[in-house]
Every structure is written in structure tokens, then in C-alpha cells.
Protein backbone atom coordinates (compact mmCIF):
# COMPACT_ATOMS: atom_id res chain seq x y z
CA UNK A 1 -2.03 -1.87 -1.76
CA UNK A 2 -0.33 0.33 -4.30
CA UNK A 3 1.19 3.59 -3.10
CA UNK A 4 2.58 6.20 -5.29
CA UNK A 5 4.57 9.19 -3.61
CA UNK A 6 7.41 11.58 -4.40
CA UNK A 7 10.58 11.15 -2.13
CA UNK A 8 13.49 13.06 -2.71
CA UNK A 9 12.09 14.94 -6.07
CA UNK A 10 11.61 11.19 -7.35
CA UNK A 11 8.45 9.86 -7.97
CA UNK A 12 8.33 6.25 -6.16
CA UNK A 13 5.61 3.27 -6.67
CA UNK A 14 5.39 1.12 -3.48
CA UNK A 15 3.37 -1.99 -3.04
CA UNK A 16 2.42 -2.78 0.69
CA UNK A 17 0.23 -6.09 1.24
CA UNK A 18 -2.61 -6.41 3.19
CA UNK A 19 -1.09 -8.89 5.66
CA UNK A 20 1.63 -6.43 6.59
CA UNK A 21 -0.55 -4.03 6.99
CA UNK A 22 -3.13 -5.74 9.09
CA UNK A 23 -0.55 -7.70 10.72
CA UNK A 24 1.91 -5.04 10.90
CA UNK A 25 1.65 -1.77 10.20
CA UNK A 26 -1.53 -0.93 11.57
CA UNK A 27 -0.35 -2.57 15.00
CA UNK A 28 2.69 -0.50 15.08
CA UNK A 29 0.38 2.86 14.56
CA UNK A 30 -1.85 1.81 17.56
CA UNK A 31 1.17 0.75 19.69
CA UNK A 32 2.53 4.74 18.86
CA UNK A 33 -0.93 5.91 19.67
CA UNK A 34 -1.11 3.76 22.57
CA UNK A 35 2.44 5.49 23.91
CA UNK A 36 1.95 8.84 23.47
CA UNK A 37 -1.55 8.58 25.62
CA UNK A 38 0.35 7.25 28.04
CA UNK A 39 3.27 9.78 28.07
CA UNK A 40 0.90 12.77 27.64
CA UNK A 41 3.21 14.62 25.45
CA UNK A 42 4.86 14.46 21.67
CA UNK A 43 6.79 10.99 21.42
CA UNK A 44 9.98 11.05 19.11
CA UNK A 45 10.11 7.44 17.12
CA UNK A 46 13.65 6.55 15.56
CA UNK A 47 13.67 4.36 12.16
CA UNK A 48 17.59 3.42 11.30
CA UNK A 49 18.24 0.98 8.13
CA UNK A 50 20.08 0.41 5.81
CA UNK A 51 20.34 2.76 2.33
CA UNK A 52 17.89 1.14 -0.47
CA UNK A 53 16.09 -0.77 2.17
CA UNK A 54 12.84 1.49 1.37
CA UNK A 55 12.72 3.38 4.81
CA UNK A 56 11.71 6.80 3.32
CA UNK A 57 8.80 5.28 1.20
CA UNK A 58 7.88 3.23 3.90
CA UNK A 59 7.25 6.18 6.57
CA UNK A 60 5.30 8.16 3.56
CA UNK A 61 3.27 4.99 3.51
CA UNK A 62 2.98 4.91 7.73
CA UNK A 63 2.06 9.03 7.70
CA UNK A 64 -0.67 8.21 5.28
CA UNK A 65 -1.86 5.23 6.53
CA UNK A 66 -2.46 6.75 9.50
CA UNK A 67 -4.80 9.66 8.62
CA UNK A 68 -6.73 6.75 6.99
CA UNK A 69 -7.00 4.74 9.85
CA UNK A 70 -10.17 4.57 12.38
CA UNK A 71 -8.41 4.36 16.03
CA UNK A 72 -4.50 5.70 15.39
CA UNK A 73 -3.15 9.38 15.87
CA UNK A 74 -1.83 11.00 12.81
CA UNK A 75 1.76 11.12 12.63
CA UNK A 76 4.52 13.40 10.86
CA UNK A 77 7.11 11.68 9.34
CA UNK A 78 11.09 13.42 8.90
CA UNK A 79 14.32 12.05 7.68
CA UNK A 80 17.93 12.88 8.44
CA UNK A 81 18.89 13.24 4.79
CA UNK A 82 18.31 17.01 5.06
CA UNK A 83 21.38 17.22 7.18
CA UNK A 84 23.64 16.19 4.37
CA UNK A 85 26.62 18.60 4.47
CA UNK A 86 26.06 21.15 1.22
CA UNK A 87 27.59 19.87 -1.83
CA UNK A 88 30.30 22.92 -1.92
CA UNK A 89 31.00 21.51 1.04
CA UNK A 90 31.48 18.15 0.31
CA UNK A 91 33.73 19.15 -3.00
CA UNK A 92 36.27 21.09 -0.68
CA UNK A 93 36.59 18.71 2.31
CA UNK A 94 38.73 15.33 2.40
CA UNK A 95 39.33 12.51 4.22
CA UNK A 96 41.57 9.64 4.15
CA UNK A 97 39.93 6.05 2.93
CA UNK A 98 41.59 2.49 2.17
CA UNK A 99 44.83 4.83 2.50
CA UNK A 100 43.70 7.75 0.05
CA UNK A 101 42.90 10.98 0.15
CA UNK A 102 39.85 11.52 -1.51
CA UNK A 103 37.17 14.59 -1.56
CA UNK A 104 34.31 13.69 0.77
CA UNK A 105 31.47 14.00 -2.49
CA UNK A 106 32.96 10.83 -3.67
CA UNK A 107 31.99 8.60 0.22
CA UNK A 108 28.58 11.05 0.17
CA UNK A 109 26.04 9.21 2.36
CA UNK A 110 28.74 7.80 4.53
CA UNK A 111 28.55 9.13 8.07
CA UNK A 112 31.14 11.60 7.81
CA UNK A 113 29.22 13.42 5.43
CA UNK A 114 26.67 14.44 7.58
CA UNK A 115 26.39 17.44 9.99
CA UNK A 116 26.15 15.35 12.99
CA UNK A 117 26.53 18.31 15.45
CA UNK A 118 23.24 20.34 13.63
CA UNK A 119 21.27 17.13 13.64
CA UNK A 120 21.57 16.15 16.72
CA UNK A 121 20.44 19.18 17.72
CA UNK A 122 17.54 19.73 15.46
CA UNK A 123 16.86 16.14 17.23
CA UNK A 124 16.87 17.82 21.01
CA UNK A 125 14.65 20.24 19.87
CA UNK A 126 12.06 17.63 18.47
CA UNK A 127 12.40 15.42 21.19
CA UNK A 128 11.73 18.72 23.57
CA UNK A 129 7.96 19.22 21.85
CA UNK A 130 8.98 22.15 20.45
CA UNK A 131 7.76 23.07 17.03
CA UNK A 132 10.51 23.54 14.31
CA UNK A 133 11.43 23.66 10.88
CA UNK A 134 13.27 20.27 9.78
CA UNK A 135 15.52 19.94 6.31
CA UNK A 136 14.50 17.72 3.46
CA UNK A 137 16.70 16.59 0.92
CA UNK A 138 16.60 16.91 -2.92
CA UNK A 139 18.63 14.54 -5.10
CA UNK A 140 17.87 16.89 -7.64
CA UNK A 141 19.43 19.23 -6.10
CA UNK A 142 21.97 17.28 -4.37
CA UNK A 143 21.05 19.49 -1.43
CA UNK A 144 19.54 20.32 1.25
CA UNK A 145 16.31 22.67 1.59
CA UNK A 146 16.45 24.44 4.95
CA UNK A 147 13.21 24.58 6.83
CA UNK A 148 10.98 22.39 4.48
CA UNK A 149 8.76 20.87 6.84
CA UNK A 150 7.77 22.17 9.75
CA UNK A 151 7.57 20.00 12.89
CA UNK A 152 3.82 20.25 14.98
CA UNK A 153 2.79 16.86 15.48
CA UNK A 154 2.35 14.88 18.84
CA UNK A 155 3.66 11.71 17.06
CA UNK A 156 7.04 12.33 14.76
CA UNK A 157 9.02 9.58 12.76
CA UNK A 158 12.30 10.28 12.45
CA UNK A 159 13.84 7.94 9.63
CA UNK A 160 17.95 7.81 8.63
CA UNK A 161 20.82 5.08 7.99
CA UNK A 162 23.10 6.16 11.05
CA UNK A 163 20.15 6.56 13.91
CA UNK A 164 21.20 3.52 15.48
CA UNK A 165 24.82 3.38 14.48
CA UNK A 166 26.62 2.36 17.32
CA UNK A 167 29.55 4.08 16.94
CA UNK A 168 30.99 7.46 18.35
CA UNK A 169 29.05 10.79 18.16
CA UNK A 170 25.90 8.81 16.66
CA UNK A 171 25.16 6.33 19.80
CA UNK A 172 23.69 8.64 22.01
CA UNK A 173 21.20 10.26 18.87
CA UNK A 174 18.51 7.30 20.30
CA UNK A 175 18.87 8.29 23.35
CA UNK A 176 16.34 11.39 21.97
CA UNK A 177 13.49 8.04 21.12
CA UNK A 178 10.51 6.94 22.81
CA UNK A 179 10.45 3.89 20.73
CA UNK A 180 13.04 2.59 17.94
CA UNK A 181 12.47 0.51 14.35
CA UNK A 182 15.48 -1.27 12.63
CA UNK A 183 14.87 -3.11 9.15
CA UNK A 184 17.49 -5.34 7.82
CA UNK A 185 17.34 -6.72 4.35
CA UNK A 186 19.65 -8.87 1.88
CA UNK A 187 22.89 -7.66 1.06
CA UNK A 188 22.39 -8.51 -2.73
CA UNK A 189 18.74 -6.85 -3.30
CA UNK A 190 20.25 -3.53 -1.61
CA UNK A 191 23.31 -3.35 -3.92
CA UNK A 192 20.31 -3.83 -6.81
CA UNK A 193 17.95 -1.71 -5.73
CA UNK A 194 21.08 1.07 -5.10
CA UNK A 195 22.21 0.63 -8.52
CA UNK A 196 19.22 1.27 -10.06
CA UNK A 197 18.79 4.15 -8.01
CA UNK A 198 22.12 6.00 -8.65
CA UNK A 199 21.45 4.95 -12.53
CA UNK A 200 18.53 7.66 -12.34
CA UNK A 201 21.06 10.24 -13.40
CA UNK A 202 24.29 8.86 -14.08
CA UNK A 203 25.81 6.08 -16.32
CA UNK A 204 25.42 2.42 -15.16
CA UNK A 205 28.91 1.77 -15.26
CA UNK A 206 29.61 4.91 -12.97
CA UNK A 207 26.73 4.11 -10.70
CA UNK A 208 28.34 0.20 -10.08
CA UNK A 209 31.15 2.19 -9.45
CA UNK A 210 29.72 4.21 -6.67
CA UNK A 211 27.26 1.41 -4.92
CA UNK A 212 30.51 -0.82 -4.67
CA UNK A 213 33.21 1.83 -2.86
CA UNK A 214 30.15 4.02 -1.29
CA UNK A 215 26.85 3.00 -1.27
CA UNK A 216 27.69 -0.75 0.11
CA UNK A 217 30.23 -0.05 2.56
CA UNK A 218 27.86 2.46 4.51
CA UNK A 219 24.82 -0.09 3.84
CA UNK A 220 27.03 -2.98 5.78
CA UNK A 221 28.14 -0.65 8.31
CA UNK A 222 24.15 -0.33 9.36
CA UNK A 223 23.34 -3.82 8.31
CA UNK A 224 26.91 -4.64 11.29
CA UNK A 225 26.66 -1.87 13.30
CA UNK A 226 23.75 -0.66 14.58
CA UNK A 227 22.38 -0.92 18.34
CA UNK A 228 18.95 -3.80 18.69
CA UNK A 229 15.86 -2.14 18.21
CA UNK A 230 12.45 -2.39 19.69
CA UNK A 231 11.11 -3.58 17.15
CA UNK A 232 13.04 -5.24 14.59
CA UNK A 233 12.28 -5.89 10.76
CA UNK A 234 13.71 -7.73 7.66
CA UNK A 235 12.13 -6.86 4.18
CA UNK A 236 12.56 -9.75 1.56
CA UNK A 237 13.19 -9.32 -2.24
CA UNK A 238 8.92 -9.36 -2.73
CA UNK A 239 8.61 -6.30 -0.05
CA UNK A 240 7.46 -8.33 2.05
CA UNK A 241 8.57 -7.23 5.86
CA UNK A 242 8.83 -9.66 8.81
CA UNK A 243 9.15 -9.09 12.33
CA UNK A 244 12.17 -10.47 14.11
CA UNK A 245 12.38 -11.91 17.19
């Protein structure tokens, strides 16, 4: 199936197959459904993978999928790319890496770059069943837009790099989930599909630049370092997702 959607203030074209939707997709959305029945209340679902492993499209996808669905609950989908420290922000802070100093704009997407303290909790709130606004993020922009979405639904996917990170300060964030996703992928089609991402609005040499010191450190640290889902994932070079045992 081809799905066209805007994430970010880009316009994205997705392909999903019909096996991993029948075989996949749709099973996950009626295991979700199946949960929150069960718990009688709003169930908070955690999504951690790596950057350029398609996790934002994806949960577009899994939101419209199911209001199209006979049998599955509608579900909201959020990310944790709205609590990106502001860019002024970024510009006047610095931290020490490989033994220099360097401004924090030039590791941004690493998890020092994010307001950990304001998601988290934005995250207790969620997880609480209150209804709140949640942040998007604009690479447009290259900011944040406060109070984008607001948060009402009995089934909300939370999606970011760090959710699982097992690390300091982030490993109690899935504490917050009823149920937790991982998807791994190949090391090689992320630095790819990152390059071609950055080249959107800056020059191809710059953008290998970036992926290699930023981009592919913090997409190994999630590949290395994050906690064993419940269910587990690897998409292949064709899009094609498998579960893992």
C-alpha cells in the first residue's frame, strides 16, 4: 500500500505491504485494542528506534490504519522530537565530545539535546489519562511548536530514539508504557537514508559530515543501547519489517 503523509513539514511517500500489514500491523492494533479493554483506561505505548529507521512515518501509517480498520480502537500517535531544546538554545550551550568543546547544535539529536526533565513529564501526564497539549517538531523550523497536538485519545503512541535508552535519566521514561516496540535496522541503509535526509537542505558534503560525527553515533547508541522490547522489529533495505524473536 502506498502512503503519502507530511512529517516534520516534509512531505514523505511510504510503501507498507500487505503481508506486514495483515501479518503485522493489523495484529499489533488489535493486541492495543485488546489491552486497553482490559485495563479500562487510556494505555501509553512506547516506540524507541533508531534515527532514519522510519518510526515517525510508520506511526502516521498505524494512526491511519486504524480508523480504517473494522475491529481496532483509533489511536493518537506523538513523538518526542517536540522536546528538542530551542535552537537559541542549542547555539549557546556546550559540551565536551572526543575531547572538544563544541556548541551542542553541532551533536543536535543526541540525547543531551533534549529537555529530558519537560518530557518526562509531559510523559506522566499522558500516562495519568489526562488530556494535554504535546510539542511537534518542525525541521523547517528547526524548532519546536508548543502545544500542537492535543492529547484525548484512550490509545496514544508515543514514538522517539532515546525511549528505551538504557542509560541514566532515560531508563525509567518506559516505566510510563503499557506496552513497548523497538525496530532495529542495518547500520548501512540508516547512514543512507540519514544522508539523504540531512541533504534536504544542506550540501551533500556537509550532510556526510553531520550523519558521520552526529547522526550515526546517536543511531548506534539506540541500535547498542536500548532496553528489549515487547515486541521487537527489524526493517530490511525493501521496508520490509520482521518480527524478532
Amino acid at each position: 500500500m502506498e502512503y503519502n503523509t507530511c512529517i516534520n513539514g516534509y512531505n514523505i511517500q511510504a510503501y507498507y505491504s500487505e503481508k506486514n500489514i495483515e501479518e503485522i500491523f493489523i495484529p499489533l492494533l488489535q493486541r492495543l485494542t485488546k489491552l486497553q479493554q482490559e485495563k479500562g483506561r487510556r494505555i501509553l505505548v512506547m516506540l524507541a528506534a533508531p534515527p532514519g529507521a522510519g518510526k515517525s512515518t510508520l506511526l502516521d501509517f498505524l494512526e491511519h490504519l486504524s480508523k480504517t480498520t473494522d475491529g481496532v480502537k483509533a489511536i493518537q500517535t506523538i513523538g518526542m522530537d517536540g522536546f528538542h531544546h530551542y535552537q537559541d538554545y542549542l547555539l549557546s550551550h556546550e559540551t565536551v565530545r572526543d575531547g572538544k568543546t563544541i556548541k551542542l547544535v553541532e551533536i543536535k539529536g543526541a540525547p543531551i539535546t533534549f529537555d529530558l526533565e519537560a518530557l518526562e513529564e509531559r510523559i506522566r501526564l499522558v500516562a495519568s489519562g489526562a488530556n494535554c497539549g504535546w510539542p511537534t517538531y518542525d525541521r523547517n523550523l528547526h524548532n519546536p511548536v508548543e502545544n500542537a497536538i492535543q492529547v484525548t485519545a484512550d490509545i496514544v503512541l508515543l514514538e522517539g530514539n532515546y525511549l528505551l535508552l538504557d542509560e541514566d535519566g532515560w531508563r525509567s521514561l518506559s516505566d510510563y508504557a503499557d506496552y513497548t516496540i523497538f525496530i532495529s535496522a542495518d547500520e548501512d541503509m540508516l547512514r543512507s537514508r540519514l544522508v539523504e535526509r540531512k541533504a534536504k537542505n544542506t550540501p551533500i558534503e556537509q550532510a556526510k559530515d553531520f550523519v558521520e560525527k552526529s547522526d550515526m553515533r546517536n543511531a548506534l547508541e539506540v541500535l547498542h543501547g536500548s532496553k528489549k522490547a515487547n515486541l521487537n522489529l527489524r526493517v530490511n533495505s525493501d521496508s520490509e519489517y520482521e518480527v524478532l524473536k
